[in-house]
N, C-alpha and C. Protein backbone atom coordinates (compact mmCIF):
# COMPACT_ATOMS: atom_id res chain seq x y z
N UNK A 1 3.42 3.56 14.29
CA UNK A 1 3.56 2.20 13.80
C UNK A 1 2.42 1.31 14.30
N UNK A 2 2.14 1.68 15.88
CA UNK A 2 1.00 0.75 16.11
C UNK A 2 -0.65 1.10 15.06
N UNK A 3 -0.83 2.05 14.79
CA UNK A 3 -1.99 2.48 14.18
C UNK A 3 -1.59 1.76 12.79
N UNK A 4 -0.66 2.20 12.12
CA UNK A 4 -0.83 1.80 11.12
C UNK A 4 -0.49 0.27 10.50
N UNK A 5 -0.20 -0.51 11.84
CA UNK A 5 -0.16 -1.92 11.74
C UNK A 5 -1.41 -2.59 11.85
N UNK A 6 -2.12 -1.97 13.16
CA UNK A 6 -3.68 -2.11 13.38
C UNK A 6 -4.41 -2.00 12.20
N UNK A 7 -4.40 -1.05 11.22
CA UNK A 7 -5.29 -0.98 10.29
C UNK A 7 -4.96 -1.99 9.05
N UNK A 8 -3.51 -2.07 8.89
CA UNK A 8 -2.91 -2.98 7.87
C UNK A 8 -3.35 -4.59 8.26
N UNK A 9 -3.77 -4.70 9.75
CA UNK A 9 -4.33 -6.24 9.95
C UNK A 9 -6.01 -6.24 9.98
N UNK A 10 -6.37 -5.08 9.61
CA UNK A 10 -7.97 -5.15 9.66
C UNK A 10 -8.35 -5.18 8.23
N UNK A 11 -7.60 -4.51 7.51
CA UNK A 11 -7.71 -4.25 5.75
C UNK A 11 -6.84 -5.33 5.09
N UNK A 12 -6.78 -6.40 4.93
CA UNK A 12 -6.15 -7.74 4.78
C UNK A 12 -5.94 -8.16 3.22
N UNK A 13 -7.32 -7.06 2.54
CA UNK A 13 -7.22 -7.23 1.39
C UNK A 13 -5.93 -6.23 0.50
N UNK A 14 -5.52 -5.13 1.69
CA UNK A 14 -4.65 -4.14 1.16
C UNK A 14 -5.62 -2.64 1.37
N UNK A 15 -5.06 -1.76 1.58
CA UNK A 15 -5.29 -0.48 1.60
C UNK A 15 -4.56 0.38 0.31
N UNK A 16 -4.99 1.42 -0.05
CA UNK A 16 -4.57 2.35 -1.08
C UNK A 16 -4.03 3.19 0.23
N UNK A 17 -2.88 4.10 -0.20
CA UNK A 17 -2.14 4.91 0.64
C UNK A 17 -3.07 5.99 0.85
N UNK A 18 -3.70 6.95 0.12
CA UNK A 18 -4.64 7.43 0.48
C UNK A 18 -6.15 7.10 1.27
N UNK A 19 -6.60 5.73 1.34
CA UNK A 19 -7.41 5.44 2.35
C UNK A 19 -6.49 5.32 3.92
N UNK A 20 -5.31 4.88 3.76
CA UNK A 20 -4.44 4.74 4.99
C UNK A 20 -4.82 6.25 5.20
N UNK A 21 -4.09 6.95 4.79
CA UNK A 21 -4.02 8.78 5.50
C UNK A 21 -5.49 8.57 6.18
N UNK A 22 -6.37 8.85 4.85
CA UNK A 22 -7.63 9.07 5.86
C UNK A 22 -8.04 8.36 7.24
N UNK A 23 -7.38 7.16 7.34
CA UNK A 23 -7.72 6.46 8.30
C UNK A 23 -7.12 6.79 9.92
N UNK A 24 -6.00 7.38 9.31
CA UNK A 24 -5.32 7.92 10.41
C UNK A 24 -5.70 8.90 10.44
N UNK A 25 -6.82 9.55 9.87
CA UNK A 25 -6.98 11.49 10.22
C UNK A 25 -8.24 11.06 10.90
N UNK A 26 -8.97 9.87 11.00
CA UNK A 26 -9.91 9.79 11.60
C UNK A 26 -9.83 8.96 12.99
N UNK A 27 -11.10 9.20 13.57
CA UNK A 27 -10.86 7.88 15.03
C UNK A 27 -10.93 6.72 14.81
N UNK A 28 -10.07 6.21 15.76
CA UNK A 28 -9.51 6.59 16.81
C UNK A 28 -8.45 7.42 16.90
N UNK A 29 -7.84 7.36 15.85
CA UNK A 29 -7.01 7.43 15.59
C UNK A 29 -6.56 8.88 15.49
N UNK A 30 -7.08 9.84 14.42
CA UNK A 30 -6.13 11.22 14.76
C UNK A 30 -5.29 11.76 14.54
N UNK A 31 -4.37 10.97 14.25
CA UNK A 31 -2.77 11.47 14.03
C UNK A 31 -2.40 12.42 12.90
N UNK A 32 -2.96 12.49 12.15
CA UNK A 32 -3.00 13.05 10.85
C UNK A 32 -4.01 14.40 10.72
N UNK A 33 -3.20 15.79 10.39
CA UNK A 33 -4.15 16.88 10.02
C UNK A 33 -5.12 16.55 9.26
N UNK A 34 -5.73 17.53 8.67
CA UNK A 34 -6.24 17.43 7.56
C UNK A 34 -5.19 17.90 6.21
N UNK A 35 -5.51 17.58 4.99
CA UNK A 35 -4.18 17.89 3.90
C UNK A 35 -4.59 18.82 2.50
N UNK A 36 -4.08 18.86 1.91
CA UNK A 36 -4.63 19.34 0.86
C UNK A 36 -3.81 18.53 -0.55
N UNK A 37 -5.03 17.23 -1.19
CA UNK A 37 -4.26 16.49 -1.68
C UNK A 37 -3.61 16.92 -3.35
N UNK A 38 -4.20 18.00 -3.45
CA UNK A 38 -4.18 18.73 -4.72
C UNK A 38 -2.58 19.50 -4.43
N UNK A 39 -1.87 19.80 -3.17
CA UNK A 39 -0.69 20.32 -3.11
C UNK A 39 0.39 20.06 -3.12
N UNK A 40 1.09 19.46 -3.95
CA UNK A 40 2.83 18.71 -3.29
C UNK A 40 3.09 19.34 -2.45
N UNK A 41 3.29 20.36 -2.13
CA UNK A 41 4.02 20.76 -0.89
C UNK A 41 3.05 20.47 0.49
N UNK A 42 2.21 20.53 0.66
CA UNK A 42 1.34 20.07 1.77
C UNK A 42 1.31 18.63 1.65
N UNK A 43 1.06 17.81 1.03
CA UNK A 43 0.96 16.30 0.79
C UNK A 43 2.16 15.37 1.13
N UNK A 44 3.05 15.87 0.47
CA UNK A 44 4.60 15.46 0.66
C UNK A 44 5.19 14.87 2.25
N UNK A 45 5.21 16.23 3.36
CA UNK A 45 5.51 15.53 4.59
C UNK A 45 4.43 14.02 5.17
N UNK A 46 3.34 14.47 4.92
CA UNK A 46 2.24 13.49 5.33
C UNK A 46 2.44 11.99 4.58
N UNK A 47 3.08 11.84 3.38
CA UNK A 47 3.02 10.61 2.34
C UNK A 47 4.35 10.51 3.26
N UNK A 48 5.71 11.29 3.44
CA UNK A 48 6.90 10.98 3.33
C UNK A 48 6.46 10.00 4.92
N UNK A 49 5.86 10.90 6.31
CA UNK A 49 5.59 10.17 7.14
C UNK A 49 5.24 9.42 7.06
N UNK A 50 3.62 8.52 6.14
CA UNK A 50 3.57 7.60 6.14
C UNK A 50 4.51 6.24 5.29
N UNK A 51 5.07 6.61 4.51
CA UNK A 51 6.25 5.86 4.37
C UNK A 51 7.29 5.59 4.78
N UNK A 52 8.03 6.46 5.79
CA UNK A 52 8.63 6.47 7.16
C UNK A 52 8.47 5.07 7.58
N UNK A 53 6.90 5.12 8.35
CA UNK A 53 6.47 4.21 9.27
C UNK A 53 6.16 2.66 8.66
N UNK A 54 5.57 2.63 7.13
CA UNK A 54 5.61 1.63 6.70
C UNK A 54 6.85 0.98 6.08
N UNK A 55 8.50 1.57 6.19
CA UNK A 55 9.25 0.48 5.60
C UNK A 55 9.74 -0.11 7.45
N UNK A 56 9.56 1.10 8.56
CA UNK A 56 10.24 0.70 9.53
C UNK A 56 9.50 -0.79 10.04
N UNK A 57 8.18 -0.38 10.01
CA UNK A 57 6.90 -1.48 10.02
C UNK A 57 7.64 -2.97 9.13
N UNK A 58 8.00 -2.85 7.97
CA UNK A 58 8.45 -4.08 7.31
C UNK A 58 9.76 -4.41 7.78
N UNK A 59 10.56 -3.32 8.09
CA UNK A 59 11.58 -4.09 8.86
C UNK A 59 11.25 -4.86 9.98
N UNK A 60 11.00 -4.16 11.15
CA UNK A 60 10.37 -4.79 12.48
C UNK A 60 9.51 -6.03 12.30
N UNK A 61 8.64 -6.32 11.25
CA UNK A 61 7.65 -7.69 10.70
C UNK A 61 8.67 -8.91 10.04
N UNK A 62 9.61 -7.97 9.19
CA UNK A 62 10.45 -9.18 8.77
C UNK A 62 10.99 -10.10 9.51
N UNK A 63 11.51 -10.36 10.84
CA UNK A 63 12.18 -11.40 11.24
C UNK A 63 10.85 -12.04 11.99
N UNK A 64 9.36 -11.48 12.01
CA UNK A 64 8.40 -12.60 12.24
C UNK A 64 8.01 -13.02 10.76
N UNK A 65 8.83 -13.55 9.94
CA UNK A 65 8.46 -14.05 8.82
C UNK A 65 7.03 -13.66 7.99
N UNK A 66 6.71 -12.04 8.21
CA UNK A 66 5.62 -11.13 7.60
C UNK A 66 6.35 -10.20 6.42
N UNK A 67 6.13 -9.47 5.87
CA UNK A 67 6.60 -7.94 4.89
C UNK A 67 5.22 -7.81 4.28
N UNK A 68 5.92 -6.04 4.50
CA UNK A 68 4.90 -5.33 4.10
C UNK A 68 4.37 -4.76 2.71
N UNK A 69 3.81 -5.20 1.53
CA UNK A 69 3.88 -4.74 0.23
C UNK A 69 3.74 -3.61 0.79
N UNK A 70 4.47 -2.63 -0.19
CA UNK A 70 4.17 -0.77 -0.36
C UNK A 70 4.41 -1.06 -1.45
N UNK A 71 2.97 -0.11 -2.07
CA UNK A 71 2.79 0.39 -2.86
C UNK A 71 1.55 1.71 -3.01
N UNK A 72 1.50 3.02 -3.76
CA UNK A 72 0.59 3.78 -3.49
C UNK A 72 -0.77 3.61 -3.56
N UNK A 73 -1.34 2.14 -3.99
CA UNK A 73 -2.46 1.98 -4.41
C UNK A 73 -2.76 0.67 -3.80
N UNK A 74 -1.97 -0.23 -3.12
CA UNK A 74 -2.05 -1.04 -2.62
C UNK A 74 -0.85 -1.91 -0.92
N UNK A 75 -1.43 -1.34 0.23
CA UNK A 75 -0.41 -1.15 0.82
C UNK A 75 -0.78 -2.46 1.80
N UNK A 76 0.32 -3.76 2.19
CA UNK A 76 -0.73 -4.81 2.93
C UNK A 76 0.07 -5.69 3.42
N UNK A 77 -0.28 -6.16 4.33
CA UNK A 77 0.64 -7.33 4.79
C UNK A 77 0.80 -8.99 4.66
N UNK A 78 1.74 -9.35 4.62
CA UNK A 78 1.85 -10.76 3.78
C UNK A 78 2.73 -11.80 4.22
N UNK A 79 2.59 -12.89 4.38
CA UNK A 79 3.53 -13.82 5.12
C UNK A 79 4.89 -13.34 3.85
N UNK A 80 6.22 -13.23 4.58
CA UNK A 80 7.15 -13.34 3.68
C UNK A 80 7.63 -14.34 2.97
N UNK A 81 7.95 -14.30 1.43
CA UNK A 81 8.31 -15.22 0.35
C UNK A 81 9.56 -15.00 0.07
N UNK A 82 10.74 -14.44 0.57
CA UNK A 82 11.50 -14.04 0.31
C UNK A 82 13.06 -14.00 1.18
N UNK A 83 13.59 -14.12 1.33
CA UNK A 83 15.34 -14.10 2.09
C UNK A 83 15.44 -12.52 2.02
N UNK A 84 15.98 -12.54 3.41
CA UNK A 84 16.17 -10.79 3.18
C UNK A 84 17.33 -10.54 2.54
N UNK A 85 17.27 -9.40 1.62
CA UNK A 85 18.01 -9.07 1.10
C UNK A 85 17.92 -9.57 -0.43
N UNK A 86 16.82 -10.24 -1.19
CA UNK A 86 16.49 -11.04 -1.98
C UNK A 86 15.49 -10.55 -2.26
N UNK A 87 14.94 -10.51 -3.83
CA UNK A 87 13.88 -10.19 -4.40
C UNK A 87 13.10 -9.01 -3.93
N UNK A 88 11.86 -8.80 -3.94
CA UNK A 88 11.22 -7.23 -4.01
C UNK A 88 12.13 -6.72 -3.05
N UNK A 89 12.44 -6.92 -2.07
CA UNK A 89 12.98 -6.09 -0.91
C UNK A 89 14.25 -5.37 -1.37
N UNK A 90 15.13 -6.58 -1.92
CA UNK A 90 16.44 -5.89 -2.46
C UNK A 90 16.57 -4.76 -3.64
N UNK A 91 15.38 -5.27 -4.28
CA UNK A 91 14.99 -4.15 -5.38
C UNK A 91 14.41 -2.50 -4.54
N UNK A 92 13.79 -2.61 -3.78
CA UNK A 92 13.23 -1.71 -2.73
C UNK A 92 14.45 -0.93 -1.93
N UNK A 93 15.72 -1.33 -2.14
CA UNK A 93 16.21 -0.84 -0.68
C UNK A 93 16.67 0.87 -0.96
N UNK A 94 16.64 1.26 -2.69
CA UNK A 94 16.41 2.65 -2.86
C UNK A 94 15.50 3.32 -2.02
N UNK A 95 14.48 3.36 -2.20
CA UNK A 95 13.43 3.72 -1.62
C UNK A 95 13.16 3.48 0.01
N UNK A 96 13.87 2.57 0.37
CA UNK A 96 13.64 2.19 1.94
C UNK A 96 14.88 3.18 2.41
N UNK A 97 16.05 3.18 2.09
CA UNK A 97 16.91 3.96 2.48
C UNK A 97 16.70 5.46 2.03
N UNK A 98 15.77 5.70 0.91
CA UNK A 98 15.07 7.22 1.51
C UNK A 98 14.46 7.96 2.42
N UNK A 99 13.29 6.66 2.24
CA UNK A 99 12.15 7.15 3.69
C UNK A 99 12.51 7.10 4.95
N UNK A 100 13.66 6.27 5.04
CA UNK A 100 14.00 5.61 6.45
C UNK A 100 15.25 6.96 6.70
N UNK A 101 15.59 8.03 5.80
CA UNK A 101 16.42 9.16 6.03
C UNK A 101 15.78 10.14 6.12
N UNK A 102 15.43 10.64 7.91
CA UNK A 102 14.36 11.78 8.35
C UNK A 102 15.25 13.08 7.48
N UNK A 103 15.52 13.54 6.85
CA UNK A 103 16.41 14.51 6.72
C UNK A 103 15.76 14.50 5.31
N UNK A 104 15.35 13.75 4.41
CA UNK A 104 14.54 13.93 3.65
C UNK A 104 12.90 14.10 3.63
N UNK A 105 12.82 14.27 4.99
CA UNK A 105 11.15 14.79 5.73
C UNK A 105 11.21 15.96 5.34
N UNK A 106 12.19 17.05 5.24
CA UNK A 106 12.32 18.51 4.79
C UNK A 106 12.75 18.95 3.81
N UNK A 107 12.25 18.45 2.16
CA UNK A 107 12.79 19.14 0.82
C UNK A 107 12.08 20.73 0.70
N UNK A 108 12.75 20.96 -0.12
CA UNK A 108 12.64 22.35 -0.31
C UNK A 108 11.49 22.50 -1.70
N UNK A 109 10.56 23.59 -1.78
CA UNK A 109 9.03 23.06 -2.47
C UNK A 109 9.86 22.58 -4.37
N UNK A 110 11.00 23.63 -4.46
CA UNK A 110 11.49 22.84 -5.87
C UNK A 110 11.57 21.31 -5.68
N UNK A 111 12.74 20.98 -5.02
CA UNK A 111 12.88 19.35 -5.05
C UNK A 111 11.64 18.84 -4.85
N UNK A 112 10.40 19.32 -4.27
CA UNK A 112 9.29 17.95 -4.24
C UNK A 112 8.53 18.91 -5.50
N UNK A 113 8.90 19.40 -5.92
CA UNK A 113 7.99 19.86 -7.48
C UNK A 113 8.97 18.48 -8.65
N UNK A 114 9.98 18.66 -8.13
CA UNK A 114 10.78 17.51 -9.12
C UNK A 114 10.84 16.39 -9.14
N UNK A 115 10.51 16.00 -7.92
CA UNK A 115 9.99 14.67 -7.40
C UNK A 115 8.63 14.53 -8.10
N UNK A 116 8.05 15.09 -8.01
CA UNK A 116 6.47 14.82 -8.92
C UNK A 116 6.66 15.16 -9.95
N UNK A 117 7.83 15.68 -10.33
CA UNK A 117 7.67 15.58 -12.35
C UNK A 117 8.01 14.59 -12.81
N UNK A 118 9.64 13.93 -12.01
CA UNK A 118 9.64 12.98 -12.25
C UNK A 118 8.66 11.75 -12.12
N UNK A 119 8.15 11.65 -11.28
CA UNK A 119 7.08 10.28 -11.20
C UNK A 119 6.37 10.97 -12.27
N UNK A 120 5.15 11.60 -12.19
CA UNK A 120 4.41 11.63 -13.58
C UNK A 120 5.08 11.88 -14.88
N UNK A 121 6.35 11.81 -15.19
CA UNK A 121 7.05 11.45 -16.60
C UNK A 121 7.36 10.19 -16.85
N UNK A 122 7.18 9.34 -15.66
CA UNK A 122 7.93 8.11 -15.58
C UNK A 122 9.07 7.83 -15.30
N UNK A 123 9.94 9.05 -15.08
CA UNK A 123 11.05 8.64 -14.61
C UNK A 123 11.98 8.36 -13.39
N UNK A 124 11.10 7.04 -13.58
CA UNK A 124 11.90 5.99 -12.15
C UNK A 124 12.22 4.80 -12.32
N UNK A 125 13.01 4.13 -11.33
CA UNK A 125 14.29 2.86 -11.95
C UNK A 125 13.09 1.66 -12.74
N UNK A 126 11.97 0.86 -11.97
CA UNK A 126 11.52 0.03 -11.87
C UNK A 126 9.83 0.08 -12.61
N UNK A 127 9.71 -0.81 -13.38
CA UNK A 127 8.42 -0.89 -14.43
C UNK A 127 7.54 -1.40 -13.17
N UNK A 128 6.21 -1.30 -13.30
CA UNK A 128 5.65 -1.92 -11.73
C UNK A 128 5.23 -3.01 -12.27
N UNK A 129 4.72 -4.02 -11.38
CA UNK A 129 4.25 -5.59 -11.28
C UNK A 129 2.98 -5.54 -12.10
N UNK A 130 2.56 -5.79 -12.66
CA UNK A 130 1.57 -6.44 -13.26
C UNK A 130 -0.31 -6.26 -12.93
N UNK A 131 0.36 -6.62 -11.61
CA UNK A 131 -0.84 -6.97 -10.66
C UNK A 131 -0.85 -5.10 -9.83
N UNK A 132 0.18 -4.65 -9.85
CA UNK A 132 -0.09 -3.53 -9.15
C UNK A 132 -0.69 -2.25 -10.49
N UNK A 133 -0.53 -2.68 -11.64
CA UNK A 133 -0.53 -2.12 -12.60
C UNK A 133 -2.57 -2.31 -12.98
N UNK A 134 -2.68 -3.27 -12.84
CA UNK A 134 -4.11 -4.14 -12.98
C UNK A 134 -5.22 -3.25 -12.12
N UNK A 135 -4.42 -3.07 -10.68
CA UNK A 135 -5.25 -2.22 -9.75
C UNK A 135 -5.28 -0.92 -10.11
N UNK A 136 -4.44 -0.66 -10.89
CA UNK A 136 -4.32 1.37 -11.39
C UNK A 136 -5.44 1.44 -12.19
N UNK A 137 -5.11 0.10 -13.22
CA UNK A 137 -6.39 0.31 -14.37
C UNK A 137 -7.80 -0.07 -13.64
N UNK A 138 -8.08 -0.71 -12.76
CA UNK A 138 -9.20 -0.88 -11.38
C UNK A 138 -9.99 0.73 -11.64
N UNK A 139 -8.76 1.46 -10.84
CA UNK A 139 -9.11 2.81 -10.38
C UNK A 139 -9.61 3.61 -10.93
N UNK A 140 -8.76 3.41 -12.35
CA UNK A 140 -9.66 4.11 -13.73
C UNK A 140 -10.93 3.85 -14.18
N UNK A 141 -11.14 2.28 -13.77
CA UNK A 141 -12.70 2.18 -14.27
C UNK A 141 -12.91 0.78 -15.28
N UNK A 142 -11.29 0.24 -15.81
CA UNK A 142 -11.10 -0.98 -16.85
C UNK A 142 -11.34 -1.91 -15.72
N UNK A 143 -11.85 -2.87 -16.45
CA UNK A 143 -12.50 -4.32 -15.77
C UNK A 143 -10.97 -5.26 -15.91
N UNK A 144 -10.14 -4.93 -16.96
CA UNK A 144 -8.38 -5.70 -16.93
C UNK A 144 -7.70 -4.04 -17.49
N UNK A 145 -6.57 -4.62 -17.84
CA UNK A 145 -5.40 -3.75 -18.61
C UNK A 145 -5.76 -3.47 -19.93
N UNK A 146 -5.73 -2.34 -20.02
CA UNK A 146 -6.18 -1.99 -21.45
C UNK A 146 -5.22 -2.39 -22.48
N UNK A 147 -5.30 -2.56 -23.62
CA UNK A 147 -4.48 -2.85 -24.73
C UNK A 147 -3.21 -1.91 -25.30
N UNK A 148 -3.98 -0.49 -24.64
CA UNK A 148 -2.85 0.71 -25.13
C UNK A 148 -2.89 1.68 -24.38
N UNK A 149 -1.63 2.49 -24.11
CA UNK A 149 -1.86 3.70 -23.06
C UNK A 149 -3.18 4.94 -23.66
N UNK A 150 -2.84 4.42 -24.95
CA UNK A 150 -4.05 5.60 -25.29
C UNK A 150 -5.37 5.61 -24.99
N UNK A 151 -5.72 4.22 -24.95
CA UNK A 151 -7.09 4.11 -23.82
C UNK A 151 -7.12 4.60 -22.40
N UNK A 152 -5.98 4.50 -21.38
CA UNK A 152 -5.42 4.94 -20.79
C UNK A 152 -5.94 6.32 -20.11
N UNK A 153 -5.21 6.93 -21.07
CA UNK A 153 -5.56 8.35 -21.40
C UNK A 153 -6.96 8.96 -21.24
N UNK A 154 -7.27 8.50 -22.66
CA UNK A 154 -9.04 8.92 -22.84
C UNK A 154 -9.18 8.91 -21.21
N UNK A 155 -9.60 7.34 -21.00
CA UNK A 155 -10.70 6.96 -19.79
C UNK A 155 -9.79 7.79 -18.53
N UNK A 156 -8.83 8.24 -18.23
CA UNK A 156 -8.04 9.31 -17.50
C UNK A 156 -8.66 10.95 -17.80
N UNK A 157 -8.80 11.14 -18.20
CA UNK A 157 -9.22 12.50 -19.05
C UNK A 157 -10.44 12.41 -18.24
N UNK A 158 -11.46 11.32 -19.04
CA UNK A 158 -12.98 11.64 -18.46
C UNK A 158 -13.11 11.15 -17.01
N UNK A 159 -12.38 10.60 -16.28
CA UNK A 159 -12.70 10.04 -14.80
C UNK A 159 -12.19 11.72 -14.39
N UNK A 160 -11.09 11.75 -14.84
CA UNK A 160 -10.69 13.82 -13.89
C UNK A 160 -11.96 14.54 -14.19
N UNK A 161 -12.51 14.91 -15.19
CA UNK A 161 -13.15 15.42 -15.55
C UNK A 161 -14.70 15.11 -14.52
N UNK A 162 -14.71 14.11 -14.55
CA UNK A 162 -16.19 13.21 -13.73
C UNK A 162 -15.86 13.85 -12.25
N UNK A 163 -14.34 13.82 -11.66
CA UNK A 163 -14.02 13.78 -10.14
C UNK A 163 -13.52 14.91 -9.90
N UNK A 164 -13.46 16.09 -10.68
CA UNK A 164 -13.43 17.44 -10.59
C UNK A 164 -13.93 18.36 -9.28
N UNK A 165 -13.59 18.77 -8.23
CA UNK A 165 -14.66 19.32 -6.92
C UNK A 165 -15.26 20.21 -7.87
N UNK A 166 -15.29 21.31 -8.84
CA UNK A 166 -16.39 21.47 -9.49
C UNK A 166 -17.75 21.21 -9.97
N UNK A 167 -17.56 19.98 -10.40
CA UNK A 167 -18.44 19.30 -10.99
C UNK A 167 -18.94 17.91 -9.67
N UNK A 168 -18.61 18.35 -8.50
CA UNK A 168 -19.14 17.61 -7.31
C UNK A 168 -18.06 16.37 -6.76
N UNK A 169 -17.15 16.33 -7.55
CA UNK A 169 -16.05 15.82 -6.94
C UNK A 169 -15.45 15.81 -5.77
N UNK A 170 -13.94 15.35 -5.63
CA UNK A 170 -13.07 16.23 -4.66
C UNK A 170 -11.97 15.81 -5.19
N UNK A 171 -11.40 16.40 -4.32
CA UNK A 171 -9.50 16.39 -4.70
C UNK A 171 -8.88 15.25 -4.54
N UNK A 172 -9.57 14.46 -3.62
CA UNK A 172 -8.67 13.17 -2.73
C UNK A 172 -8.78 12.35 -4.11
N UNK A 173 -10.20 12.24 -4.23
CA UNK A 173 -10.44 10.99 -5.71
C UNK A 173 -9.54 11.42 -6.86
N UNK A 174 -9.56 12.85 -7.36
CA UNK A 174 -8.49 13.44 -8.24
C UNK A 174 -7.13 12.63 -7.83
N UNK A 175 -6.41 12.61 -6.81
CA UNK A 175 -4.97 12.61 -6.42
C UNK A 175 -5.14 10.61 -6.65
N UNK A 176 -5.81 10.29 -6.32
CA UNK A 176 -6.28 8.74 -6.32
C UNK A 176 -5.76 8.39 -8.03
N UNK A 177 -6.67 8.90 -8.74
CA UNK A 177 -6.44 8.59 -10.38
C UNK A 177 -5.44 9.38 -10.51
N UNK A 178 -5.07 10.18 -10.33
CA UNK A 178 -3.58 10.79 -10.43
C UNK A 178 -2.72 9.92 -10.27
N UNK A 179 -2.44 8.70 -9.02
CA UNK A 179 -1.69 8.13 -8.85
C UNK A 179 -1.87 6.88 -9.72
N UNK A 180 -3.13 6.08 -10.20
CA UNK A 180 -3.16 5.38 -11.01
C UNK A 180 -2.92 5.72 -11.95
N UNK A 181 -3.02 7.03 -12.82
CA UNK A 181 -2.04 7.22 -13.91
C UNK A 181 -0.80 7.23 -14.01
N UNK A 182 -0.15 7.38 -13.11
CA UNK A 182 1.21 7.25 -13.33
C UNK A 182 1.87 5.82 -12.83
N UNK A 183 1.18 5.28 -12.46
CA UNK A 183 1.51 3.68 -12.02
C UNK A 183 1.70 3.29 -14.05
N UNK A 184 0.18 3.28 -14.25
CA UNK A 184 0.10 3.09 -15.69
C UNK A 184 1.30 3.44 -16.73
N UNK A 185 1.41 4.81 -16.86
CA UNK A 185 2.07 5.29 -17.65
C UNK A 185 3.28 4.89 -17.56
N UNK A 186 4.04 4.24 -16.32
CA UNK A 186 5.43 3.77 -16.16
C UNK A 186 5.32 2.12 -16.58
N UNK A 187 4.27 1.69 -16.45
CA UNK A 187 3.86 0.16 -17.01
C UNK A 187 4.11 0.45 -18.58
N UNK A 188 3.38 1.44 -19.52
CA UNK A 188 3.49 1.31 -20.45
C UNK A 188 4.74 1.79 -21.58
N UNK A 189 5.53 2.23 -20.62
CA UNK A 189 6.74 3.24 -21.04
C UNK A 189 7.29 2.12 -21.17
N UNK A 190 7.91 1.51 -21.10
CA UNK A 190 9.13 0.33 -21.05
C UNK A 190 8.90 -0.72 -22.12
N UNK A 191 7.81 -0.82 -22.60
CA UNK A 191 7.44 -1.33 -23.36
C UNK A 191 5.87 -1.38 -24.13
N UNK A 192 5.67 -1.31 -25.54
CA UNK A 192 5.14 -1.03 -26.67
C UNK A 192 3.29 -1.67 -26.39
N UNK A 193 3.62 -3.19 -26.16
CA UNK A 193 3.07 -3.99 -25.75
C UNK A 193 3.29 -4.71 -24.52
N UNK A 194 2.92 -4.57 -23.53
CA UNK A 194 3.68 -5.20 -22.13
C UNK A 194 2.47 -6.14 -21.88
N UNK A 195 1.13 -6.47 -22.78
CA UNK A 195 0.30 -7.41 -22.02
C UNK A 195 1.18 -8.71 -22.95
N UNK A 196 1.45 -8.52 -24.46
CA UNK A 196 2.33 -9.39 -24.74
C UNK A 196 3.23 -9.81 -24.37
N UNK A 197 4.03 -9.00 -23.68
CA UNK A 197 5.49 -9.67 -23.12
C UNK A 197 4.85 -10.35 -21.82
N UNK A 198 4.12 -9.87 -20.99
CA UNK A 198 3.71 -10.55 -19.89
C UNK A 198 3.27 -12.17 -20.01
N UNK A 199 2.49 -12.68 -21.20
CA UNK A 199 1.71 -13.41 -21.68
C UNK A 199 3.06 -14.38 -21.85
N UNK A 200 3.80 -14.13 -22.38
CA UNK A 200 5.00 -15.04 -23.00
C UNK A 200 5.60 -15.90 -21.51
């Protein structure tokens, strides 16, 4: 918790969960093997740990009137706007009462194969924010939100293709747009047009 509070007050603008890992696999710091981000089953304990530490982190910050956004692409700390038990948090407490259950540190490689089908199908409770959605399309390479998932796509296709370790890539940047696609794809599932409904 202390490391990863330290870095969450040096990165002010927000960290992506994958620059967090790395940060902790490096000095001072350490704590973290090395991973293999191309593996659910290797990746899994390391994400589940660091989400562990970041809802316990937002608990422990909450009564100094701080919380911690989590999110995979944007992870950061923020004076709190909110009553506990009220707004993002209360929406969150699925997910906080996962990570915060060590007993789900040890799925079996099916359940975290299903866990990642589900997220890349989209099927999970909550459409994401706007703004966290904005940063996925960032990652991809759009200057805003594209108009349609099918742009989406395309410019998904050729960034894998560009970040391939084949073609001089690596895996980490792969797993990076991996995760901005599926931020995306759950933005656009729920609705047809969502820059319209947003706009209204």
């Amino acid at each position: 918790m202390i490391a990863v509070e330290s870095l969450l007050r040096i990165e002010t603008d927000g960290v992506s969960e994958l620059a967090l890992i790395k940060a902790l696999q490096s000095p001072p710091w350490q704590l973290l093997d090395d991973v293999d981000f191309a593996d659910p089953a290797e990746l899994y304990p390391v994400h589940f740990l660091v989400f562990h530490v970041l809802y316990r982190l937002r608990d422990a910050l909450g009564g100094q009137g701080e919380c911690v956004d989590i999110s995979p692409l944007s992870i950061r700390i923020t004076a709190s706007s909110t009553v506990a038990g009220q707004g993002p948090v209360a929406e969150a407490d699925k997910l906080r009462a996962f990570y915060l259950d060590l007993r789900q540190y040890s799925l079996s490689a099916d359940n975290i194969s299903k866990m990642m089908n589900d997220f890349w199908t989209g099927r999970v409770d909550k459409r994401p924010a706007s703004g966290e959605a904005e940063k996925a399309a960032d990652t991809l390479g759009f200057g805003e939100l594209p108009t349609s998932f099918e742009d989406v796509k395309y410019r998904f296709r050729r960034a894998v293709m560009q970040a391939h370790p084949d073609r001089g890539g690596n895996t980490a940047r792969v797993q990076q747009l991996n995760e901005a696609f599926g931020i995306l794809r759950r933005y656009y599932s729920r609705d047809a047009n969502p820059l319209k409904q947003d706009k209204l």
